[in-house]
PDB file of N, CA and C in Angstrom:
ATOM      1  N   UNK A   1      60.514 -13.375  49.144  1.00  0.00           N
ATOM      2  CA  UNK A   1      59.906 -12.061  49.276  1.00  0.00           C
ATOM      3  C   UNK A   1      60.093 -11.578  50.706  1.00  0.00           C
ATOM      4  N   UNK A   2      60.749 -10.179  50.985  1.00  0.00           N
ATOM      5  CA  UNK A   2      60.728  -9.546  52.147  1.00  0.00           C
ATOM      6  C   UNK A   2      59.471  -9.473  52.851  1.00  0.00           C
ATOM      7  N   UNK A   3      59.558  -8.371  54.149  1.00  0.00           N
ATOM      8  CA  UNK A   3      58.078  -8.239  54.516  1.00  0.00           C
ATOM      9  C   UNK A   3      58.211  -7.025  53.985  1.00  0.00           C
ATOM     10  N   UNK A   4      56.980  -6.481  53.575  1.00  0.00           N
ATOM     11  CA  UNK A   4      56.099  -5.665  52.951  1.00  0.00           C
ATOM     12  C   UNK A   4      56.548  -3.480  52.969  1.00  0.00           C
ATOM     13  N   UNK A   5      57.203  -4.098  54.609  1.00  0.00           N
ATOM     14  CA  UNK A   5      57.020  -2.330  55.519  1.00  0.00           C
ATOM     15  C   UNK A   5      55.943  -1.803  55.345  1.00  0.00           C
ATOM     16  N   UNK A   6      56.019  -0.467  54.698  1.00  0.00           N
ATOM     17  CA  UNK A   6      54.920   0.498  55.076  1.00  0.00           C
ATOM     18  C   UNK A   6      54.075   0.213  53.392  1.00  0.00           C
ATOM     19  N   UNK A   7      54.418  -0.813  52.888  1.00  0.00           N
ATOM     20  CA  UNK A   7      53.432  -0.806  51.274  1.00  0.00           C
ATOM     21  C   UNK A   7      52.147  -1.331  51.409  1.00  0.00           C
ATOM     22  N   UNK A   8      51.267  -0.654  50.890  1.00  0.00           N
ATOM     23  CA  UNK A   8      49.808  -1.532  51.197  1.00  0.00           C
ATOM     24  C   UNK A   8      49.768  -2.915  49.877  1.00  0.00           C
ATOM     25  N   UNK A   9      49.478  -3.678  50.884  1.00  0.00           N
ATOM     26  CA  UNK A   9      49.418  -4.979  50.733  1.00  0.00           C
ATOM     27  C   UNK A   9      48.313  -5.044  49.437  1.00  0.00           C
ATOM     28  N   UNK A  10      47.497  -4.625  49.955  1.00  0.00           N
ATOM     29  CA  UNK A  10      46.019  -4.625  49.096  1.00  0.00           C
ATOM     30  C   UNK A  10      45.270  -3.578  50.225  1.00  0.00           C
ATOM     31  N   UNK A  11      44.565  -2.540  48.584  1.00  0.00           N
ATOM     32  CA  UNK A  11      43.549  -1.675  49.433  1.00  0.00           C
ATOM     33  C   UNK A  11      42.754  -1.399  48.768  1.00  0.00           C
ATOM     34  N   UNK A  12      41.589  -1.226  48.956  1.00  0.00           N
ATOM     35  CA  UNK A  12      40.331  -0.270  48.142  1.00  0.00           C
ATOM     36  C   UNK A  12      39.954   1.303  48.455  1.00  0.00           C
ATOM     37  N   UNK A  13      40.054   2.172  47.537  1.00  0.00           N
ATOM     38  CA  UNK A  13      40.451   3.584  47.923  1.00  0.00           C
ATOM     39  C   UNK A  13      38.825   3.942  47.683  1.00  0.00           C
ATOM     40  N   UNK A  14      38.864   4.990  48.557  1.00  0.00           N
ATOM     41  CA  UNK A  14      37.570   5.419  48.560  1.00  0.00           C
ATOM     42  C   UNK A  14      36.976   6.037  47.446  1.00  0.00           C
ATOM     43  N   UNK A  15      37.885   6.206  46.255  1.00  0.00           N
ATOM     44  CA  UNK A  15      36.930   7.283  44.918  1.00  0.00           C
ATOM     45  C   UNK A  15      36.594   5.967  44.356  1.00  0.00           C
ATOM     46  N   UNK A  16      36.725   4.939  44.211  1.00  0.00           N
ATOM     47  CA  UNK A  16      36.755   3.898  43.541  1.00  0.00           C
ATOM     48  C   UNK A  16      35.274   3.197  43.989  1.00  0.00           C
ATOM     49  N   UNK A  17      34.588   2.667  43.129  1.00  0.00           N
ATOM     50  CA  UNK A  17      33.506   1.472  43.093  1.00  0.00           C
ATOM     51  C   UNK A  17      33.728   0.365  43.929  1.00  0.00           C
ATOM     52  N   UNK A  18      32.689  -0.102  44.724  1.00  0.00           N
ATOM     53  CA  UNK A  18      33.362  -1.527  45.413  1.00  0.00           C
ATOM     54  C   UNK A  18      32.442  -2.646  45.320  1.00  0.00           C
ATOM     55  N   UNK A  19      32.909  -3.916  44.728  1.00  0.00           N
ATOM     56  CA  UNK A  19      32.078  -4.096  44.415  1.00  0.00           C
ATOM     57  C   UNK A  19      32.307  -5.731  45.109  1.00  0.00           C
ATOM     58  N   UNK A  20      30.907  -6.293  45.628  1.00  0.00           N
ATOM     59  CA  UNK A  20      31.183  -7.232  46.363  1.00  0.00           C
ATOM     60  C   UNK A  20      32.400  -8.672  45.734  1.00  0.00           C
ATOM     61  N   UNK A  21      32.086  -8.393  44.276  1.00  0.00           N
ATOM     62  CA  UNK A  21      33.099  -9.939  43.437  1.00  0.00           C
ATOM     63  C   UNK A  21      34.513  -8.973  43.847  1.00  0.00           C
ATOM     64  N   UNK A  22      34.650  -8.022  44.087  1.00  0.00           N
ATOM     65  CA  UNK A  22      35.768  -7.381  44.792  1.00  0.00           C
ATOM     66  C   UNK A  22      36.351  -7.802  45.473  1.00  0.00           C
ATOM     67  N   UNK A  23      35.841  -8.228  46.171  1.00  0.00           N
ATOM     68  CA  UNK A  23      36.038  -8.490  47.340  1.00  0.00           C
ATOM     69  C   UNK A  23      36.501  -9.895  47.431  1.00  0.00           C
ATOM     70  N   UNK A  24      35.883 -10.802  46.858  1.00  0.00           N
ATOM     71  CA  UNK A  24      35.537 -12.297  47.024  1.00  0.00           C
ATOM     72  C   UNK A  24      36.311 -12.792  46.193  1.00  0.00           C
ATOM     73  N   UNK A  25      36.993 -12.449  44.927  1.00  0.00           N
ATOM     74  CA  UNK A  25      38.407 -12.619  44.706  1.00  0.00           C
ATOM     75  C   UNK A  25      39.664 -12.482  45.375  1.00  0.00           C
ATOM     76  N   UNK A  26      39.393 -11.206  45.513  1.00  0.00           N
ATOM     77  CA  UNK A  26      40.641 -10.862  46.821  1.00  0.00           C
ATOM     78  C   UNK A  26      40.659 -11.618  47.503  1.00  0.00           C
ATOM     79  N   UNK A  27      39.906 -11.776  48.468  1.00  0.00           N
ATOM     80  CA  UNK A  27      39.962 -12.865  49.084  1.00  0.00           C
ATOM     81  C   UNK A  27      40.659 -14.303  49.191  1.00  0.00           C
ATOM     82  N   UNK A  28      40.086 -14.537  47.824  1.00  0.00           N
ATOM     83  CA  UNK A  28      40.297 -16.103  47.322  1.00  0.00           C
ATOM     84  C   UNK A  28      42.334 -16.229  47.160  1.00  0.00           C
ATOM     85  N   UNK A  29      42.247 -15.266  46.613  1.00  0.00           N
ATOM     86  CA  UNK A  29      43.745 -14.972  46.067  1.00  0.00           C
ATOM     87  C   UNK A  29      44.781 -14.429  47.047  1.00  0.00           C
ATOM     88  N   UNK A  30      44.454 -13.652  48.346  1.00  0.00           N
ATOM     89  CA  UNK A  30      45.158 -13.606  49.450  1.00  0.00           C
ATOM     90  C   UNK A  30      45.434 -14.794  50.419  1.00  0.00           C
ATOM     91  N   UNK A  31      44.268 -15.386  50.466  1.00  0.00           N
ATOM     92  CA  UNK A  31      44.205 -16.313  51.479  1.00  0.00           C
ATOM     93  C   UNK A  31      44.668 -18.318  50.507  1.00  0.00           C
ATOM     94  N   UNK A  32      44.443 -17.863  49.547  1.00  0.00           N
ATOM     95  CA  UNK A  32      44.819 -19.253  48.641  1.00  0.00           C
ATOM     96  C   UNK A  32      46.221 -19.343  47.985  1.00  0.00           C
ATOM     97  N   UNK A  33      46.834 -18.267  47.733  1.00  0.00           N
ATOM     98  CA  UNK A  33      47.626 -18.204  45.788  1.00  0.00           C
ATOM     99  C   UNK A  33      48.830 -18.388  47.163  1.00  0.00           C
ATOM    100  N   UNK A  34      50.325 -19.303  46.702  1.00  0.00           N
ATOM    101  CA  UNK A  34      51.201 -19.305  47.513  1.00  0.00           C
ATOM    102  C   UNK A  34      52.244 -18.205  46.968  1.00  0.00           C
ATOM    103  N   UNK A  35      51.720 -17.628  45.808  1.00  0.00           N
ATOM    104  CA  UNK A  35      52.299 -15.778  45.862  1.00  0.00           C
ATOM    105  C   UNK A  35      51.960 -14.622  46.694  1.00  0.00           C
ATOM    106  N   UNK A  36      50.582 -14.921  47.166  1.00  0.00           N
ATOM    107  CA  UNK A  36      50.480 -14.152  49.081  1.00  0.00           C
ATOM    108  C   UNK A  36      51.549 -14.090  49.879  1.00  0.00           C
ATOM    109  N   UNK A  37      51.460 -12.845  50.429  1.00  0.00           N
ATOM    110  CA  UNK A  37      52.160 -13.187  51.411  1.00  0.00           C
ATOM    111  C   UNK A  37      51.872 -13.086  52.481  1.00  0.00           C
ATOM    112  N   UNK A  38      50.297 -13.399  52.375  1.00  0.00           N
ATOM    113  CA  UNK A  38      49.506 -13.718  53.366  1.00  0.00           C
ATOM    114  C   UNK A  38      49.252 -15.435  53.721  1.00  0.00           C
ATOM    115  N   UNK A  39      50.097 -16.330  52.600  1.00  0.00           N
ATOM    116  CA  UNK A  39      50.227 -17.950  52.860  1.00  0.00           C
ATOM    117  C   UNK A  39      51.534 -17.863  53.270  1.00  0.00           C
ATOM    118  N   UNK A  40      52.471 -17.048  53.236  1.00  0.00           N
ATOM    119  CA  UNK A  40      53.624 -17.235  53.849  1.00  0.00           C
ATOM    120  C   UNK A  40      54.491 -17.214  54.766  1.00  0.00           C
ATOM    121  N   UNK A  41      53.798 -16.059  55.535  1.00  0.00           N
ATOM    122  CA  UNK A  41      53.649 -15.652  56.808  1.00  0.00           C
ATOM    123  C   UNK A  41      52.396 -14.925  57.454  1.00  0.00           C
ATOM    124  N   UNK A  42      52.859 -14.706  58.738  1.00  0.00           N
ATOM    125  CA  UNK A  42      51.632 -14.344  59.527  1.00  0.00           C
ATOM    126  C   UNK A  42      51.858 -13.067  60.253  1.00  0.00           C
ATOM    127  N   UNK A  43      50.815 -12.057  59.852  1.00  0.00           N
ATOM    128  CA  UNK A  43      50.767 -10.480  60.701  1.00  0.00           C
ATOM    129  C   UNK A  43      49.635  -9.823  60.690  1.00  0.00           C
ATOM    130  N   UNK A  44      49.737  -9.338  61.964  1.00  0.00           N
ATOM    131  CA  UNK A  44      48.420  -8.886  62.490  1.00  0.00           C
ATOM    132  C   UNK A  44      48.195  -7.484  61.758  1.00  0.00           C
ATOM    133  N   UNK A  45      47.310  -6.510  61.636  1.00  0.00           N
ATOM    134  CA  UNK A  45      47.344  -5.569  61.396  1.00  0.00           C
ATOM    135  C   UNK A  45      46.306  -4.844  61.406  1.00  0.00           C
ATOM    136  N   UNK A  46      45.849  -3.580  61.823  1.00  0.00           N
ATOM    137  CA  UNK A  46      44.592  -2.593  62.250  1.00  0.00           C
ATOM    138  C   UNK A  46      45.314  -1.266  61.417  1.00  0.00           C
ATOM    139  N   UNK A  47      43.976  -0.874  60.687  1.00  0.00           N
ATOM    140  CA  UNK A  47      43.777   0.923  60.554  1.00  0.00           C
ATOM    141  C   UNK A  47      43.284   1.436  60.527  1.00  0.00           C
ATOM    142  N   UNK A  48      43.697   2.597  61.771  1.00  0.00           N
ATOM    143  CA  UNK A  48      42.436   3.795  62.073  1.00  0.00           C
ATOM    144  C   UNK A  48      42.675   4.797  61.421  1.00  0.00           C
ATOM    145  N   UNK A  49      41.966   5.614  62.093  1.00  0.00           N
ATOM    146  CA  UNK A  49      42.310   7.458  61.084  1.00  0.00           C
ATOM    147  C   UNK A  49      43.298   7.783  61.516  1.00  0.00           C
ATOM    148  N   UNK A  50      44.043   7.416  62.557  1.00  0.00           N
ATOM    149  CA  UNK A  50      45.385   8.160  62.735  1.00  0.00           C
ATOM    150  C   UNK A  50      46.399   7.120  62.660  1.00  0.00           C
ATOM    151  N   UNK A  51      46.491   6.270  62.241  1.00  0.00           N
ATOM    152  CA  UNK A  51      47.485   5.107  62.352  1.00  0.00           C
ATOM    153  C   UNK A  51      47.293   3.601  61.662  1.00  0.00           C
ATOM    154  N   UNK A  52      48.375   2.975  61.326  1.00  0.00           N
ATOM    155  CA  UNK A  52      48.299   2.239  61.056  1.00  0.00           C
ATOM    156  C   UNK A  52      49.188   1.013  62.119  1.00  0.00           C
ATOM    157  N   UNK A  53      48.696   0.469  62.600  1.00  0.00           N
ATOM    158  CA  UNK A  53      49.626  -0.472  63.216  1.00  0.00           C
ATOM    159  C   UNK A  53      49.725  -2.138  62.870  1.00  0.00           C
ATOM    160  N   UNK A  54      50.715  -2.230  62.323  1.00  0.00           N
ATOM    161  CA  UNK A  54      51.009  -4.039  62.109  1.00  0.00           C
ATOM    162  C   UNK A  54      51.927  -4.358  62.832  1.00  0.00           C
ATOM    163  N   UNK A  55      52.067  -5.622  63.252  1.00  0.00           N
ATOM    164  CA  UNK A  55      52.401  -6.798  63.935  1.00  0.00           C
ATOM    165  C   UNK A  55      53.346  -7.602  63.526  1.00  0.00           C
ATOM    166  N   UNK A  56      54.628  -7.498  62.873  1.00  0.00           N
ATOM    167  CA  UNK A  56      55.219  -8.912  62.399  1.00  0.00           C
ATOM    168  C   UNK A  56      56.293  -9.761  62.765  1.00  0.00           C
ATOM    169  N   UNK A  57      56.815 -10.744  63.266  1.00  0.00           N
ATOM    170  CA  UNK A  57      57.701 -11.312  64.141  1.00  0.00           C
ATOM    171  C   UNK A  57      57.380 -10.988  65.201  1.00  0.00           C
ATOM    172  N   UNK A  58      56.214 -11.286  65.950  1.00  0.00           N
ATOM    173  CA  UNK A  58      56.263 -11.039  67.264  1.00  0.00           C
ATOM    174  C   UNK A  58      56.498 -12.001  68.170  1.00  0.00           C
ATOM    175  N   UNK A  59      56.574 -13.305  68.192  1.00  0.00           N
ATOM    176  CA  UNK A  59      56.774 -13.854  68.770  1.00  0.00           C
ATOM    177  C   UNK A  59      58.590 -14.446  69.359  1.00  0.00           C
ATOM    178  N   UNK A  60      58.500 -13.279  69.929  1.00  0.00           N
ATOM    179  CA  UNK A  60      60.086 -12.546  70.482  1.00  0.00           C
ATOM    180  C   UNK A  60      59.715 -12.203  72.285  1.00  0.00           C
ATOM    181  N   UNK A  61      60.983 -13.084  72.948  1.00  0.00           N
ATOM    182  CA  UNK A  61      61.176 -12.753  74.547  1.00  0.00           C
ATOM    183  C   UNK A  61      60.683 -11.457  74.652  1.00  0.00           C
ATOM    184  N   UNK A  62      61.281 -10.208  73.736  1.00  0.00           N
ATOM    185  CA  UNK A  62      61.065  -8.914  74.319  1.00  0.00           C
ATOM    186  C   UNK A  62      59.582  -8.228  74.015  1.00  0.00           C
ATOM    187  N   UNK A  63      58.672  -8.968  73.457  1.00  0.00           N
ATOM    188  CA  UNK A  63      57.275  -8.687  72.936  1.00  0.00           C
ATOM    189  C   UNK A  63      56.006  -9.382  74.111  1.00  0.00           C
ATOM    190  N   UNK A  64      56.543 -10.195  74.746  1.00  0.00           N
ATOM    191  CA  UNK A  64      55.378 -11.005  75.682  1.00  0.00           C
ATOM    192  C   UNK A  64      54.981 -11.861  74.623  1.00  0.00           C
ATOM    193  N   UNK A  65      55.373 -12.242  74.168  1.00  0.00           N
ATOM    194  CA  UNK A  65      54.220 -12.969  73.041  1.00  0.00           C
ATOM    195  C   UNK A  65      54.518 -14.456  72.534  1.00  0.00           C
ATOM    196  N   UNK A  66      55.715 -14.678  73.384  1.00  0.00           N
ATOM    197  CA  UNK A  66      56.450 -16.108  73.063  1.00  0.00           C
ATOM    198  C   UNK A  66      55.461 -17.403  73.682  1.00  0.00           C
ATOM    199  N   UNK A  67      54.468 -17.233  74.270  1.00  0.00           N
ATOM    200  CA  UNK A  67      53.689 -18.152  74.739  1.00  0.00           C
ATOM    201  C   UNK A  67      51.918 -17.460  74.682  1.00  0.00           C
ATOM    202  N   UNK A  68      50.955 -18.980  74.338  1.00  0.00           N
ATOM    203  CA  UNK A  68      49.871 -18.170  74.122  1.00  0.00           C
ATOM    204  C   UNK A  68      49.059 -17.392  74.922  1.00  0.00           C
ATOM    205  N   UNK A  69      49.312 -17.429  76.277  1.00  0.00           N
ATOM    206  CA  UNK A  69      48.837 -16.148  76.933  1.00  0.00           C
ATOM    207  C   UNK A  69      49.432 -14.929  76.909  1.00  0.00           C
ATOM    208  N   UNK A  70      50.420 -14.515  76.086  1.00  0.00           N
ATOM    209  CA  UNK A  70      51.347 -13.793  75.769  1.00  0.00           C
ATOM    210  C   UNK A  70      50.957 -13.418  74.465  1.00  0.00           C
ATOM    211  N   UNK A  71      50.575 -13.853  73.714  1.00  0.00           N
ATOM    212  CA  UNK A  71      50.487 -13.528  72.127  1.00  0.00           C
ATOM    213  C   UNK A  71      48.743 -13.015  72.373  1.00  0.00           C
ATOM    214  N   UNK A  72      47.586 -13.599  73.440  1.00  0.00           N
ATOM    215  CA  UNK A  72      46.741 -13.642  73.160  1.00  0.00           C
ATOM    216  C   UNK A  72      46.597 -11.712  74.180  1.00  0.00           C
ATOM    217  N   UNK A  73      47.261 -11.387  74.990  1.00  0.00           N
ATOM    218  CA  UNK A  73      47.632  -9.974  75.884  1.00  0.00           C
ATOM    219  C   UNK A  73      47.983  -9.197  74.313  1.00  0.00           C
ATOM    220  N   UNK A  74      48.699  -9.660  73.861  1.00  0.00           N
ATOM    221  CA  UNK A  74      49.911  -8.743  72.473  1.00  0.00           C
ATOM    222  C   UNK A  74      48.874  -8.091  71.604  1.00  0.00           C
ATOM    223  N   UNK A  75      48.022  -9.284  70.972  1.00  0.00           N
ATOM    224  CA  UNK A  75      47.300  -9.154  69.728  1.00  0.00           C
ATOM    225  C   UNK A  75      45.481  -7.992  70.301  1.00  0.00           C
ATOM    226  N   UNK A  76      45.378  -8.549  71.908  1.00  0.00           N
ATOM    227  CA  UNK A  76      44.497  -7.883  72.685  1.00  0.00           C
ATOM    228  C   UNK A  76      44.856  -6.297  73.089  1.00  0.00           C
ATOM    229  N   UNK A  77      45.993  -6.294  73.567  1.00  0.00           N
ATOM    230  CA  UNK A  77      46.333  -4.901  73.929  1.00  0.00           C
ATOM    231  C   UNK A  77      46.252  -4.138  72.771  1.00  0.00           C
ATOM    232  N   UNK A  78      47.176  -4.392  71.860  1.00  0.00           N
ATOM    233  CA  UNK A  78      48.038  -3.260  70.930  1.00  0.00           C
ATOM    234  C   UNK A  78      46.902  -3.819  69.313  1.00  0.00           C
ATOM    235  N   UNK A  79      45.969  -4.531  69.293  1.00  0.00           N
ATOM    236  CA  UNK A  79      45.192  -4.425  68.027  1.00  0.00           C
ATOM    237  C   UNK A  79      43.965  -4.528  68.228  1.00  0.00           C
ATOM    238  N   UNK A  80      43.265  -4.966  69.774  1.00  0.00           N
ATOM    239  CA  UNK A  80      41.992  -4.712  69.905  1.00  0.00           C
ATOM    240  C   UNK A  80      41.565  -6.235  69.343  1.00  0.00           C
ATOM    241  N   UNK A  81      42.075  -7.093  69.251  1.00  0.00           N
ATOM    242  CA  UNK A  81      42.180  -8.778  68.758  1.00  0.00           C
ATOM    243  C   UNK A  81      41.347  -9.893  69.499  1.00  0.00           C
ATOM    244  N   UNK A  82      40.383 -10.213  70.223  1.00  0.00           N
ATOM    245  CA  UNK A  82      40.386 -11.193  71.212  1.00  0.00           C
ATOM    246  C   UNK A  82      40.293 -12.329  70.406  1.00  0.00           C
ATOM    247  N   UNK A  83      41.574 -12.833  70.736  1.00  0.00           N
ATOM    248  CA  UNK A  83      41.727 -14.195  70.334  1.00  0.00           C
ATOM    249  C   UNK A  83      41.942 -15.569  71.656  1.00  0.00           C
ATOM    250  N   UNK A  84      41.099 -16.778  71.407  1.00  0.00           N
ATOM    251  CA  UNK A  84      41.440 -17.868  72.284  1.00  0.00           C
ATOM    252  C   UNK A  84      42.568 -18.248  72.430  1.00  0.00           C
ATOM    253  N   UNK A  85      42.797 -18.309  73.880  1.00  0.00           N
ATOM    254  CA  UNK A  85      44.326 -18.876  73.729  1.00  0.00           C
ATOM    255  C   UNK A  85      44.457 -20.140  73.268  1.00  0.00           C
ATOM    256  N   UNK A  86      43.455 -21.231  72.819  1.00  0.00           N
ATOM    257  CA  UNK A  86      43.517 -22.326  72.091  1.00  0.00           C
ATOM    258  C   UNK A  86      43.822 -22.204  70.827  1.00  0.00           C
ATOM    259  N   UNK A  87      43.352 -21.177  70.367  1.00  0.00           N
ATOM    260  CA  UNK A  87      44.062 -20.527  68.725  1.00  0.00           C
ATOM    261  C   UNK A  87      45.297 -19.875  68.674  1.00  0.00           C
ATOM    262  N   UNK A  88      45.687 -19.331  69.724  1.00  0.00           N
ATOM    263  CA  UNK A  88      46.719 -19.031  70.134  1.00  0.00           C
ATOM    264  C   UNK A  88      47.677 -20.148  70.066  1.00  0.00           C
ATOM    265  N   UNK A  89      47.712 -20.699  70.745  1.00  0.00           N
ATOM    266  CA  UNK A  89      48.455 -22.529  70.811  1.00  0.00           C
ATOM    267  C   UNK A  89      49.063 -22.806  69.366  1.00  0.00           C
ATOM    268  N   UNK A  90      47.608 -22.686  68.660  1.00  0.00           N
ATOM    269  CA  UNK A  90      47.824 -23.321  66.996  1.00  0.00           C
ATOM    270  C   UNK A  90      48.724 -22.482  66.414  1.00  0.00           C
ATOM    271  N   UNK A  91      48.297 -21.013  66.932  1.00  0.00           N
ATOM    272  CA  UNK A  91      49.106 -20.146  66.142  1.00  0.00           C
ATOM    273  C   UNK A  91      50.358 -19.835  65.926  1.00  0.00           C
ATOM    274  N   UNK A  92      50.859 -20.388  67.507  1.00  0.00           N
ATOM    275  CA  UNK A  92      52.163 -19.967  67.856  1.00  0.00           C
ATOM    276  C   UNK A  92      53.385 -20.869  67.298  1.00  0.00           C
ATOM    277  N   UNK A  93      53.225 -22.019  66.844  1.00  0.00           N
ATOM    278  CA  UNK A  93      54.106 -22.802  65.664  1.00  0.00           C
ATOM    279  C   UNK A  93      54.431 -22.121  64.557  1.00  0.00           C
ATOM    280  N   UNK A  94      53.271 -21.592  63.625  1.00  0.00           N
ATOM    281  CA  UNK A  94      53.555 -20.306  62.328  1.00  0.00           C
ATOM    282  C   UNK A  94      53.992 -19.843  62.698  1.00  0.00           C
ATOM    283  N   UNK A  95      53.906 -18.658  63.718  1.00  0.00           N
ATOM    284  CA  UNK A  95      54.722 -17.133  63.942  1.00  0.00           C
ATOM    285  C   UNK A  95      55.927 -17.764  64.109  1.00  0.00           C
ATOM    286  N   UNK A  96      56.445 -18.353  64.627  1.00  0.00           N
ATOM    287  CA  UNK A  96      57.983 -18.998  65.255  1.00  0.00           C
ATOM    288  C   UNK A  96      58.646 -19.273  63.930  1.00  0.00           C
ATOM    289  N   UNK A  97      57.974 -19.808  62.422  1.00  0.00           N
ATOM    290  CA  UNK A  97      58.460 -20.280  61.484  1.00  0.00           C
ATOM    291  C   UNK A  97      58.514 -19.121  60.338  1.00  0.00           C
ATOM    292  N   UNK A  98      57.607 -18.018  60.885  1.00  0.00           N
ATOM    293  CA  UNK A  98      57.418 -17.112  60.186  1.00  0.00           C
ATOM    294  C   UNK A  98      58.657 -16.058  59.503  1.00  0.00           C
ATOM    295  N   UNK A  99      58.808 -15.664  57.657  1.00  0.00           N
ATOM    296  CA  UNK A  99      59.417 -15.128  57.669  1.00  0.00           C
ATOM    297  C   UNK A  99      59.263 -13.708  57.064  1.00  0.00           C
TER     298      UNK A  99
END
């Protein structure tokens, strides 16, 4: 499976009911089923009212992000992210393998 581009992954639209087992499936099934492609790779992603911005392959010379004080600036600057650079560390093996 490619990455995604501009398709929503999974969303809940606002005319729609929401209902917490909503949620808690989704969940289960994004973060568990190895048909995710949220178990397959790894990307950051934020959306506001004017934008959507995701994250994927970043861990590239020309991104800052090839080391974890670099990924932990990346994910801080451009998504509002604070992440430890000790999670950072962990993280930075996936992204490198990431496809």
């Amino acid at each position: 499976m490619g990455r995604a581009g501009d398709t929503e992954l999974y969303a809940f639209r606002e005319e729609e009911p929401h209902y917490p087992s909503d949620f808690e499936v989704a969940n289960h099934y994004v973060a568990t089923s190895p048909h995710s492609p949220f178990t397959r790779h790894v990307l950051a992603q934020r959306t506001t009212p004017g934008a959507r911005i995701r994250i994927e392959g970043i861990v590239r010379a020309d991104t800052g992000a090839a080391t974890a004080p670099g990924l932990v600036a990346v994910l801080r600057d451009r998504l509002g992210i604070d992440l430890p650079e000790r999670d950072a560390a962990e993280l930075l093996p996936r992204l490198a393998t990431a496809s």
